[in-house]
PDB file of N, CA and C in Angstrom:
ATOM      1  N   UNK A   1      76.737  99.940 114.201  1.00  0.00           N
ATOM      2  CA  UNK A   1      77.677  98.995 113.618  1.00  0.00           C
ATOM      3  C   UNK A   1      78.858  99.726 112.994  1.00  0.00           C
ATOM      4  N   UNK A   2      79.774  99.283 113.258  1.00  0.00           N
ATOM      5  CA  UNK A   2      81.284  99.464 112.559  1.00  0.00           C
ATOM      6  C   UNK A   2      81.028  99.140 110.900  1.00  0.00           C
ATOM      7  N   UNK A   3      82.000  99.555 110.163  1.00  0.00           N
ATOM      8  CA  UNK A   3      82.028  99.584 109.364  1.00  0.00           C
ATOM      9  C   UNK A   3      82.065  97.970 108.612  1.00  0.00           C
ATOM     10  N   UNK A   4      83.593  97.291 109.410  1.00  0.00           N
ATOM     11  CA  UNK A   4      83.375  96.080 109.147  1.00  0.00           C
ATOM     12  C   UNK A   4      82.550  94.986 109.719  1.00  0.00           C
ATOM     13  N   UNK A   5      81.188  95.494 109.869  1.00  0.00           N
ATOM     14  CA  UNK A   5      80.353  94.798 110.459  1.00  0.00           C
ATOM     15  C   UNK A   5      79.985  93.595 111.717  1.00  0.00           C
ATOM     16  N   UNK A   6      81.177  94.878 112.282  1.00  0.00           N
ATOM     17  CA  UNK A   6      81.129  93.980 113.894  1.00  0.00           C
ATOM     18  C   UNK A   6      80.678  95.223 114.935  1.00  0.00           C
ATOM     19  N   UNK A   7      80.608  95.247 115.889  1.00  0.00           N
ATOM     20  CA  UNK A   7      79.567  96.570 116.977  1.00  0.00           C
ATOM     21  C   UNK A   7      81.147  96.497 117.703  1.00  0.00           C
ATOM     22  N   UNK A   8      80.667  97.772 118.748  1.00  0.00           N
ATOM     23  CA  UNK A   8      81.847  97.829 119.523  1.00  0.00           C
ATOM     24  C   UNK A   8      82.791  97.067 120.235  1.00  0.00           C
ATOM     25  N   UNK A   9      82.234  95.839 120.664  1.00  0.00           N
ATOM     26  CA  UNK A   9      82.739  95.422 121.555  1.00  0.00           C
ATOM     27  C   UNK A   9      83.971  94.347 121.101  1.00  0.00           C
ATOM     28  N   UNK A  10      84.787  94.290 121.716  1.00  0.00           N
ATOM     29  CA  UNK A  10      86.396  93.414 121.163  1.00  0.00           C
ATOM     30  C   UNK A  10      86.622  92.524 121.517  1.00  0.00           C
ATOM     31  N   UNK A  11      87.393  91.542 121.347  1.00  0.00           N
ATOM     32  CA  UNK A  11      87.982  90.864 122.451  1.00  0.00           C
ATOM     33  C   UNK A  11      89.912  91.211 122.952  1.00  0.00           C
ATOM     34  N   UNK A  12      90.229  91.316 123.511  1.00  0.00           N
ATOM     35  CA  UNK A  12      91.825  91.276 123.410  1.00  0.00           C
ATOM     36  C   UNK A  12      92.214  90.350 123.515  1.00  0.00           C
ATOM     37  N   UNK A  13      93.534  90.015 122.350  1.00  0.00           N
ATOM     38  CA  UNK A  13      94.132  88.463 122.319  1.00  0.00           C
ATOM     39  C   UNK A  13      95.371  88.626 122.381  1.00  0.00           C
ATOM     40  N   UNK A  14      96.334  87.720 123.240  1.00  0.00           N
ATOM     41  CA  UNK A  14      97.748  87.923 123.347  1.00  0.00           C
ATOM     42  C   UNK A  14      98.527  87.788 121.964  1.00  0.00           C
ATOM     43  N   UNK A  15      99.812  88.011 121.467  1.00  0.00           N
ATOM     44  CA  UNK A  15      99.810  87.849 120.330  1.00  0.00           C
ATOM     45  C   UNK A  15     100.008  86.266 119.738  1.00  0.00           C
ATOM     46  N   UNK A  16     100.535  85.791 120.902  1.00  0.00           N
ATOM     47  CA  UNK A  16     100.646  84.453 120.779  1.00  0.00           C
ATOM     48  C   UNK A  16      99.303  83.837 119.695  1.00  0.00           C
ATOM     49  N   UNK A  17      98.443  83.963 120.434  1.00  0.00           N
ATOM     50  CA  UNK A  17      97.011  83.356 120.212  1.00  0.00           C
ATOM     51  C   UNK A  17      96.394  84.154 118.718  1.00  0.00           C
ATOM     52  N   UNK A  18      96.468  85.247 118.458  1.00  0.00           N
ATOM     53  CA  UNK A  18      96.646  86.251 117.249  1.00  0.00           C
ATOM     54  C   UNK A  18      97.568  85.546 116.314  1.00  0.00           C
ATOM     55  N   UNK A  19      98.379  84.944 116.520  1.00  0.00           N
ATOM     56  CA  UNK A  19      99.323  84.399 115.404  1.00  0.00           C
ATOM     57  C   UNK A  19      98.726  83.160 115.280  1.00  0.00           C
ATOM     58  N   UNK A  20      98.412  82.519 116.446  1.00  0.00           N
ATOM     59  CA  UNK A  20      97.787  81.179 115.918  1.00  0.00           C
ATOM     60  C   UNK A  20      97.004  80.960 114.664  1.00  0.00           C
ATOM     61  N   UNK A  21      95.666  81.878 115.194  1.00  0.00           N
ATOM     62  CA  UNK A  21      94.701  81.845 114.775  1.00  0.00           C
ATOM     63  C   UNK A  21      94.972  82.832 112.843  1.00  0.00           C
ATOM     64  N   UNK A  22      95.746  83.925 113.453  1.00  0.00           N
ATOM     65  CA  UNK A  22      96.158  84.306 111.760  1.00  0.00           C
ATOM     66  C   UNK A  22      96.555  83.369 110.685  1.00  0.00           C
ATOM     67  N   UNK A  23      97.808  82.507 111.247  1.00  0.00           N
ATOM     68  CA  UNK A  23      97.960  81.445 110.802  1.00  0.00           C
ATOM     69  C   UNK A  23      97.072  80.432 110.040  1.00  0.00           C
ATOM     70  N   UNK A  24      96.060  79.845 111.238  1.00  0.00           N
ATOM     71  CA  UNK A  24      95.697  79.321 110.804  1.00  0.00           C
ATOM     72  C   UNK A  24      94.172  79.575 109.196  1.00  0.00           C
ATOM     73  N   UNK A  25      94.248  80.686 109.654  1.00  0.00           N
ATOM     74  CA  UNK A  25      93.161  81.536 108.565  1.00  0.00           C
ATOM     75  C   UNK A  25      93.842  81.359 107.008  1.00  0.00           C
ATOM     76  N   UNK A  26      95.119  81.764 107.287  1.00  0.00           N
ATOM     77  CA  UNK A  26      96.415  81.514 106.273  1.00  0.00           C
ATOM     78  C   UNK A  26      95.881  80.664 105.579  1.00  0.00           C
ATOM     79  N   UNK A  27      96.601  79.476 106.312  1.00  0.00           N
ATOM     80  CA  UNK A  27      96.259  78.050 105.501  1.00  0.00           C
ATOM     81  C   UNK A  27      95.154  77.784 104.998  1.00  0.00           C
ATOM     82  N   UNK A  28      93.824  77.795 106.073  1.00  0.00           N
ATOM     83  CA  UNK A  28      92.675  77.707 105.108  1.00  0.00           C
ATOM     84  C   UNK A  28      92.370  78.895 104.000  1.00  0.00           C
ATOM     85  N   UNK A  29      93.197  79.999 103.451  1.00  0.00           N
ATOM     86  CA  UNK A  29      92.590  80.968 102.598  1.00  0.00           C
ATOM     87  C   UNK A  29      93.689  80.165 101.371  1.00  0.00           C
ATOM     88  N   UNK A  30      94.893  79.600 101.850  1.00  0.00           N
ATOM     89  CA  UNK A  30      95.343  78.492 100.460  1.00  0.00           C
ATOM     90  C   UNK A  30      94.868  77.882 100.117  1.00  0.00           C
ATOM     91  N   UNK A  31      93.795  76.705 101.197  1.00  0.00           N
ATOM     92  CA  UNK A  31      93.257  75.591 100.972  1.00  0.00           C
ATOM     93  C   UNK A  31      92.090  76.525  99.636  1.00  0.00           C
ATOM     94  N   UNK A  32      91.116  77.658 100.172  1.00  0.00           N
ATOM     95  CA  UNK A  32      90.263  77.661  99.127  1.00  0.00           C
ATOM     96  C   UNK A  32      91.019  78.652  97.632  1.00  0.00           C
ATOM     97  N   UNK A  33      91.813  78.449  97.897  1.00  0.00           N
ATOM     98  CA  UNK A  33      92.528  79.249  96.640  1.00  0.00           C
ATOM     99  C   UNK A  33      93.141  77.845  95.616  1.00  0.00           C
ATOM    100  N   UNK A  34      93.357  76.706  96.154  1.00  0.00           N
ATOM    101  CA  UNK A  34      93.746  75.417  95.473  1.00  0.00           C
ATOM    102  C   UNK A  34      92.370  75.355  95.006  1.00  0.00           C
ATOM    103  N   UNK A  35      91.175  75.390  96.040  1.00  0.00           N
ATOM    104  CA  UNK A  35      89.760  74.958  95.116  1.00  0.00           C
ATOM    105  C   UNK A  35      89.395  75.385  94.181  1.00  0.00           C
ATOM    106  N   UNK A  36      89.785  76.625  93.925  1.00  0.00           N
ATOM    107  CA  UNK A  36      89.394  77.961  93.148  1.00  0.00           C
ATOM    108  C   UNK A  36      90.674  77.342  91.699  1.00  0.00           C
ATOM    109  N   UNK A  37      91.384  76.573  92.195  1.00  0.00           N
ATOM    110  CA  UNK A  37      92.710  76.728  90.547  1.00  0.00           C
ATOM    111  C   UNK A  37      92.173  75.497  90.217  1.00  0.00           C
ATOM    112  N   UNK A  38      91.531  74.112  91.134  1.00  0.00           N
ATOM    113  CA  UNK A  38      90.988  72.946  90.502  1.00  0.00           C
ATOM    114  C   UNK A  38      89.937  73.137  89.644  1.00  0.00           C
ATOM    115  N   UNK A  39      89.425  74.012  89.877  1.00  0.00           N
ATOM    116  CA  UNK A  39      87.635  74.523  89.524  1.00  0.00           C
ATOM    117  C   UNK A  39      88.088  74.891  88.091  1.00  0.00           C
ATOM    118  N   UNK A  40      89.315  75.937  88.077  1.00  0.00           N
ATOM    119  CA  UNK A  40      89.989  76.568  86.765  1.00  0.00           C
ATOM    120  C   UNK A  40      90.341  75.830  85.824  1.00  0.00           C
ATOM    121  N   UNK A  41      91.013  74.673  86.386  1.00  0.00           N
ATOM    122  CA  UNK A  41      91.550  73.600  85.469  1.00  0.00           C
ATOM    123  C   UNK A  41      90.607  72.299  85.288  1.00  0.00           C
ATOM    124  N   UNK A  42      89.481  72.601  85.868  1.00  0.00           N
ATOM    125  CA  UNK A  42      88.569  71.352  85.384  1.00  0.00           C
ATOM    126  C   UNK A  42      88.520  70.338  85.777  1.00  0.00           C
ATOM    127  N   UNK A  43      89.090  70.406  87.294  1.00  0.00           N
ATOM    128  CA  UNK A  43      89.424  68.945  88.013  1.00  0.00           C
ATOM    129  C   UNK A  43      88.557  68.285  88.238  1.00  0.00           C
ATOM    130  N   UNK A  44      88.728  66.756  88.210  1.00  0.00           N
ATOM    131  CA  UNK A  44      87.298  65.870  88.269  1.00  0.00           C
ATOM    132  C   UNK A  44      86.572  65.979  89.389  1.00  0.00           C
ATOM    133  N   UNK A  45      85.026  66.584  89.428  1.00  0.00           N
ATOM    134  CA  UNK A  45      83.862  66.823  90.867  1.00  0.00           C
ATOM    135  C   UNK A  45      84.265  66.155  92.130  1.00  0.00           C
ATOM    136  N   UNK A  46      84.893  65.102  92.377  1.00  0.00           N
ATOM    137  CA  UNK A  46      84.738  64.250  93.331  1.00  0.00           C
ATOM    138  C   UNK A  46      85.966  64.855  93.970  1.00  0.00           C
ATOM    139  N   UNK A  47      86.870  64.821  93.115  1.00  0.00           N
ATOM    140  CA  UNK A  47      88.647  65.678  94.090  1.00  0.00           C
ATOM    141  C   UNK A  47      88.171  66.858  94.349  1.00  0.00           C
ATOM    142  N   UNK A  48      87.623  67.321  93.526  1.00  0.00           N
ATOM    143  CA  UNK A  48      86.843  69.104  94.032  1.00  0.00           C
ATOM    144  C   UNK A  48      86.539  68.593  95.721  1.00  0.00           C
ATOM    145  N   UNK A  49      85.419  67.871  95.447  1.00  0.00           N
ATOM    146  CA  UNK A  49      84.720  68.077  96.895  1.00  0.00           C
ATOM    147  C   UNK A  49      85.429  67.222  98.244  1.00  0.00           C
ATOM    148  N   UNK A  50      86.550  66.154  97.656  1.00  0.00           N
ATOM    149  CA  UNK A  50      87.296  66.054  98.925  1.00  0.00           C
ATOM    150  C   UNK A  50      87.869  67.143  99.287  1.00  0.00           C
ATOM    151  N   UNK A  51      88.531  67.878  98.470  1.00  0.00           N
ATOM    152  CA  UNK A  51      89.081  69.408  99.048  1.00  0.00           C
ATOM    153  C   UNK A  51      88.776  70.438  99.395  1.00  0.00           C
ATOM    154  N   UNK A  52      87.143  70.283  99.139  1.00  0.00           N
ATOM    155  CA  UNK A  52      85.662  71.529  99.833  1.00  0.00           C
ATOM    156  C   UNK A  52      85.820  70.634 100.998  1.00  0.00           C
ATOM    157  N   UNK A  53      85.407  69.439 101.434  1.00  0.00           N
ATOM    158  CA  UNK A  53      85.583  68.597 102.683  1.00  0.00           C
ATOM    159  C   UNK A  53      86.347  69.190 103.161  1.00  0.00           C
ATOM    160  N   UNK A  54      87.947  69.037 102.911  1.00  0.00           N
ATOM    161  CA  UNK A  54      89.232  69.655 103.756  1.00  0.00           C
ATOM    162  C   UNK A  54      88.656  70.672 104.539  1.00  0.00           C
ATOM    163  N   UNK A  55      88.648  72.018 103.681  1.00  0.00           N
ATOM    164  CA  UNK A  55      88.519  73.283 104.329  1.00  0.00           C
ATOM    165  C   UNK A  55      87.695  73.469 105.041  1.00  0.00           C
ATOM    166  N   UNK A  56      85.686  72.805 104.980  1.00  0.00           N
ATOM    167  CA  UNK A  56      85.137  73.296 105.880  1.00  0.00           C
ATOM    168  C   UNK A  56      85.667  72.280 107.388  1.00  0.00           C
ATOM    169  N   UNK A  57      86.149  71.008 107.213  1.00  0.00           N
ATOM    170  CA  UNK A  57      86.730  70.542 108.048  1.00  0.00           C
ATOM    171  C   UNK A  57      87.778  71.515 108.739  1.00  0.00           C
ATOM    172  N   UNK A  58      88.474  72.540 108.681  1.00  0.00           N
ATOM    173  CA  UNK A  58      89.778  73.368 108.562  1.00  0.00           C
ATOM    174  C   UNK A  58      89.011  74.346 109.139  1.00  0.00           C
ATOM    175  N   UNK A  59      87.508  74.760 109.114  1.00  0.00           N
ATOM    176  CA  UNK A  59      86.853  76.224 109.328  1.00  0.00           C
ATOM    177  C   UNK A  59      86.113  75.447 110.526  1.00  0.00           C
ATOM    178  N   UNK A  60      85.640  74.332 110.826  1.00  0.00           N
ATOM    179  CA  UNK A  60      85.162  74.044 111.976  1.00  0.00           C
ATOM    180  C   UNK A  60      85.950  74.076 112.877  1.00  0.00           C
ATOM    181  N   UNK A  61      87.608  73.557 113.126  1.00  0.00           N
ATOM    182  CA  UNK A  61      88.775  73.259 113.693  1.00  0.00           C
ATOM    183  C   UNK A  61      89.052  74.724 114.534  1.00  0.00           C
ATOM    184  N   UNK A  62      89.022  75.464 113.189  1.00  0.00           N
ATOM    185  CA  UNK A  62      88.930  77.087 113.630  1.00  0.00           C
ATOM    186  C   UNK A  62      87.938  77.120 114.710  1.00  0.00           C
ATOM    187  N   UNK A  63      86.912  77.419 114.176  1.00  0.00           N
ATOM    188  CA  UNK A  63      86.001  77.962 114.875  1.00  0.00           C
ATOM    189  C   UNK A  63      85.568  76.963 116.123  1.00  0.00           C
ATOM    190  N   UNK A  64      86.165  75.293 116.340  1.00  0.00           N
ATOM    191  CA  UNK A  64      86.154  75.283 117.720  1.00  0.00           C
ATOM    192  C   UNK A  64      87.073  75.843 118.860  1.00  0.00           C
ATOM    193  N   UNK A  65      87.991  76.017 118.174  1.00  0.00           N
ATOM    194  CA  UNK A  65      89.380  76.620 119.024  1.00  0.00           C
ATOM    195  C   UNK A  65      88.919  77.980 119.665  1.00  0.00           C
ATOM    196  N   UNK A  66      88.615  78.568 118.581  1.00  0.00           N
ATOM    197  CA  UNK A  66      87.434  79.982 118.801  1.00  0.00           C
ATOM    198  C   UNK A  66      87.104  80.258 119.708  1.00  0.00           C
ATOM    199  N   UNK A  67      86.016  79.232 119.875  1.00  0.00           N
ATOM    200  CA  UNK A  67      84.979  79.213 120.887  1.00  0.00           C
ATOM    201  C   UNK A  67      85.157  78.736 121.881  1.00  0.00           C
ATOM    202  N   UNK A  68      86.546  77.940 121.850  1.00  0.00           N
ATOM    203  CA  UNK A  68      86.667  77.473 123.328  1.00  0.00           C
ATOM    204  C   UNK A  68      87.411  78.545 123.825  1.00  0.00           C
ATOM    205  N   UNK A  69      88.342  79.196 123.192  1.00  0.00           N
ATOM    206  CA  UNK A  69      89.010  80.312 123.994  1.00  0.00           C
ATOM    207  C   UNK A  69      87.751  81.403 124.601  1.00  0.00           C
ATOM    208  N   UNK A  70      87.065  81.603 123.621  1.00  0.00           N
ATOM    209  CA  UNK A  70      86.209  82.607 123.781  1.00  0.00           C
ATOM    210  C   UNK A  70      85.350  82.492 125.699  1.00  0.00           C
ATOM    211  N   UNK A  71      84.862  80.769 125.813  1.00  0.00           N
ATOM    212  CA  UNK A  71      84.542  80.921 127.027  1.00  0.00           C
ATOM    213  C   UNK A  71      85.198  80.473 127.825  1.00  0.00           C
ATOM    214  N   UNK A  72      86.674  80.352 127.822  1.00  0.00           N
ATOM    215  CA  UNK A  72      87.869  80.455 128.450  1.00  0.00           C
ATOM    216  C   UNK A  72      87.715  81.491 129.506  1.00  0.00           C
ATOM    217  N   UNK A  73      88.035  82.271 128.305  1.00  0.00           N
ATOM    218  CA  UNK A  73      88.296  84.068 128.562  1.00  0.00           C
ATOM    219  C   UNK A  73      86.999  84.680 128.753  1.00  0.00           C
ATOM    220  N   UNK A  74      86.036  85.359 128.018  1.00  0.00           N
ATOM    221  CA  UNK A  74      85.407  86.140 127.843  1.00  0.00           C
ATOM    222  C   UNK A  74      84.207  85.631 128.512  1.00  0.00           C
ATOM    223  N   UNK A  75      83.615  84.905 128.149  1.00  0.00           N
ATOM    224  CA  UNK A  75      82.579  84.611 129.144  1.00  0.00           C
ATOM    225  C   UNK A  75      82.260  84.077 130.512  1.00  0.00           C
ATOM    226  N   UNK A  76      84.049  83.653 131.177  1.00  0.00           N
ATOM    227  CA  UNK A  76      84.155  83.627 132.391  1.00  0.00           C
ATOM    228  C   UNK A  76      84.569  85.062 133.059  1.00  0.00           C
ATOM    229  N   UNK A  77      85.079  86.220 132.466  1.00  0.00           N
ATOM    230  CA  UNK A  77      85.081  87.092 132.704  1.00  0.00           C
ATOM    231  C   UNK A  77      83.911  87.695 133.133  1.00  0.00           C
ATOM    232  N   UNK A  78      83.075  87.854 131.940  1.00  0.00           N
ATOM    233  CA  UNK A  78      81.607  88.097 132.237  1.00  0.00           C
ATOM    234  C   UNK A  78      80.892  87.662 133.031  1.00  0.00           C
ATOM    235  N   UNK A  79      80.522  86.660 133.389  1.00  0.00           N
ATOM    236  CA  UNK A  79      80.227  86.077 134.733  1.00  0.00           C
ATOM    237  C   UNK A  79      80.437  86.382 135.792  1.00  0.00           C
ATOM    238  N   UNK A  80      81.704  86.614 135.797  1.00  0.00           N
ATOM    239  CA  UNK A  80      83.000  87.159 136.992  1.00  0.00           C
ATOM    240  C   UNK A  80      82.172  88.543 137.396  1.00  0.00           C
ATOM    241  N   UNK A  81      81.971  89.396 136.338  1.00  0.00           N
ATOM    242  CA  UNK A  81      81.528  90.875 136.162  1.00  0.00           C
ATOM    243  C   UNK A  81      79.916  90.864 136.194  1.00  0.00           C
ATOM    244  N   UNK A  82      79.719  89.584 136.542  1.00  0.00           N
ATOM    245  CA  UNK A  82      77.772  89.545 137.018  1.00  0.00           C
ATOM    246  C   UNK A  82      77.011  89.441 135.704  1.00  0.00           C
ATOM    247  N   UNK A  83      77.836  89.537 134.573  1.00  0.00           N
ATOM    248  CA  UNK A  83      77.283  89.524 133.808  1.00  0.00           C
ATOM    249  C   UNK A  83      75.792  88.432 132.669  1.00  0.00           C
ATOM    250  N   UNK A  84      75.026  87.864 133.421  1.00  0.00           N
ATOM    251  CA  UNK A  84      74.762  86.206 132.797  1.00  0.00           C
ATOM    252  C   UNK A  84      74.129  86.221 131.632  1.00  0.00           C
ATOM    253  N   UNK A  85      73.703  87.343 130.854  1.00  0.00           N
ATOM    254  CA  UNK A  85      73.056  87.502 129.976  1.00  0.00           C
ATOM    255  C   UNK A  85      74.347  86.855 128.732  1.00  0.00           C
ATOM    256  N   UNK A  86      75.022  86.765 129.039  1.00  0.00           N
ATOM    257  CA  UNK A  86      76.556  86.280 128.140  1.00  0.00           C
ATOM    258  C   UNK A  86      76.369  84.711 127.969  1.00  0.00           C
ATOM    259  N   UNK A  87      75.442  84.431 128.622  1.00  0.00           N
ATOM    260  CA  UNK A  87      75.041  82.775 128.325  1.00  0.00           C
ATOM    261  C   UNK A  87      74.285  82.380 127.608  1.00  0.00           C
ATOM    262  N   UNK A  88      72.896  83.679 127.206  1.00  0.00           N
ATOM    263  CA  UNK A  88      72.038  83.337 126.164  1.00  0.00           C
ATOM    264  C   UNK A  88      72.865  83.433 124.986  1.00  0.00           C
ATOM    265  N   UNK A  89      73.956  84.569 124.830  1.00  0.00           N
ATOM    266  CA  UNK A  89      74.925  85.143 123.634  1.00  0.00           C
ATOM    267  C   UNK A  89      75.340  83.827 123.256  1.00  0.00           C
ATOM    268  N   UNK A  90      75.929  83.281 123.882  1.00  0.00           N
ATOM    269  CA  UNK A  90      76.973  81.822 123.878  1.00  0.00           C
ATOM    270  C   UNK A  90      76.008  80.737 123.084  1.00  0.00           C
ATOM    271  N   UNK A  91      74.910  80.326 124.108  1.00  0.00           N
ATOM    272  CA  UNK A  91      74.143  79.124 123.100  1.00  0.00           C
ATOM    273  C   UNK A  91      73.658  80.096 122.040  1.00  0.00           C
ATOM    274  N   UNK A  92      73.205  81.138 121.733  1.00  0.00           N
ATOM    275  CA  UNK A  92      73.050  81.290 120.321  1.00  0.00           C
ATOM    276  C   UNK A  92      74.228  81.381 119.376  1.00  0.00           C
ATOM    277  N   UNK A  93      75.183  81.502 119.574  1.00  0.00           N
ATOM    278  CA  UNK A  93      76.119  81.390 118.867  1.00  0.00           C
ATOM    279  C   UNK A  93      76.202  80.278 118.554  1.00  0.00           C
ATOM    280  N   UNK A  94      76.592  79.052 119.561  1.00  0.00           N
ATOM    281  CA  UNK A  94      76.683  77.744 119.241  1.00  0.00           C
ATOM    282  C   UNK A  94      75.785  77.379 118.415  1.00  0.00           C
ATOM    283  N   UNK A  95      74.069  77.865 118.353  1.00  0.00           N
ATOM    284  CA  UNK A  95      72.504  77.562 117.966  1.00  0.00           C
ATOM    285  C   UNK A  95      73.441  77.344 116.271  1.00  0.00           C
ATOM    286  N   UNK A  96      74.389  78.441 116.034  1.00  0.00           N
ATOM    287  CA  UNK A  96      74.743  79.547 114.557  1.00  0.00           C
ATOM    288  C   UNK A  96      75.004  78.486 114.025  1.00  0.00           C
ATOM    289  N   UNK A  97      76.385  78.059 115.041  1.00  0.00           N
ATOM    290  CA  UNK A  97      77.312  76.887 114.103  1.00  0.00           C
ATOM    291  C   UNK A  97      77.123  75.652 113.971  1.00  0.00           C
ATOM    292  N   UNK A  98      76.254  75.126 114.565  1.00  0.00           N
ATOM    293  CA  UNK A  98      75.443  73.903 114.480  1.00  0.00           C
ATOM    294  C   UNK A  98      74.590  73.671 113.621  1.00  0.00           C
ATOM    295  N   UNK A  99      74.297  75.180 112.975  1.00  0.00           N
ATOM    296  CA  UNK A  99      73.071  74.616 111.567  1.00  0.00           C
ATOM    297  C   UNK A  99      73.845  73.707 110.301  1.00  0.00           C
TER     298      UNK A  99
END
């Protein structure tokens, strides 16, 4: 394992798609930084958690975009390259984000 706790393997992303997705990380790292100043100032529980709503709503959005690029690209590649063991990878991943 790498240091930042990912193994060797990468994906390459055009930058287009790199900006998207930076972007959109952006916004949701404001969204939990507003949660973090309501929390500070004592905002009433219920606005708290429409705005915990927002973001994980905001982190699923992400992470379907994710995953659809991912077997866009990468796991039709793999396939391509004989690879099929890239299909058990895939539903366990999905297995991840579905809990």
């Amino acid at each position: 394992m790498e240091e930042n706790g990912c193994c060797c393997r990468k994906t390459e992303r055009g930058e287009e798609e790199k900006k998207k997705l930076i972007n959109r990380l952006s916004r949701i790292e404001g969204q939990v930084r507003g949660l973090r100043a309501m929390v500070e100032r004592d905002a009433y529980c219920p606005d708290i958690l429409v705005q915990s709503a927002a973001v994980n709503a905001a982190i699923d959005s992400f992470n379907k975009d994710l995953i659809a690029s991912h077997i866009r690209h990468c796991v039709v590649r793999e396939l391509r390259d004989g690879n099929e063991e890239v299909l058990s990878e895939l539903v366990e991943t999905i297995r991840k984000l579905m809990k």
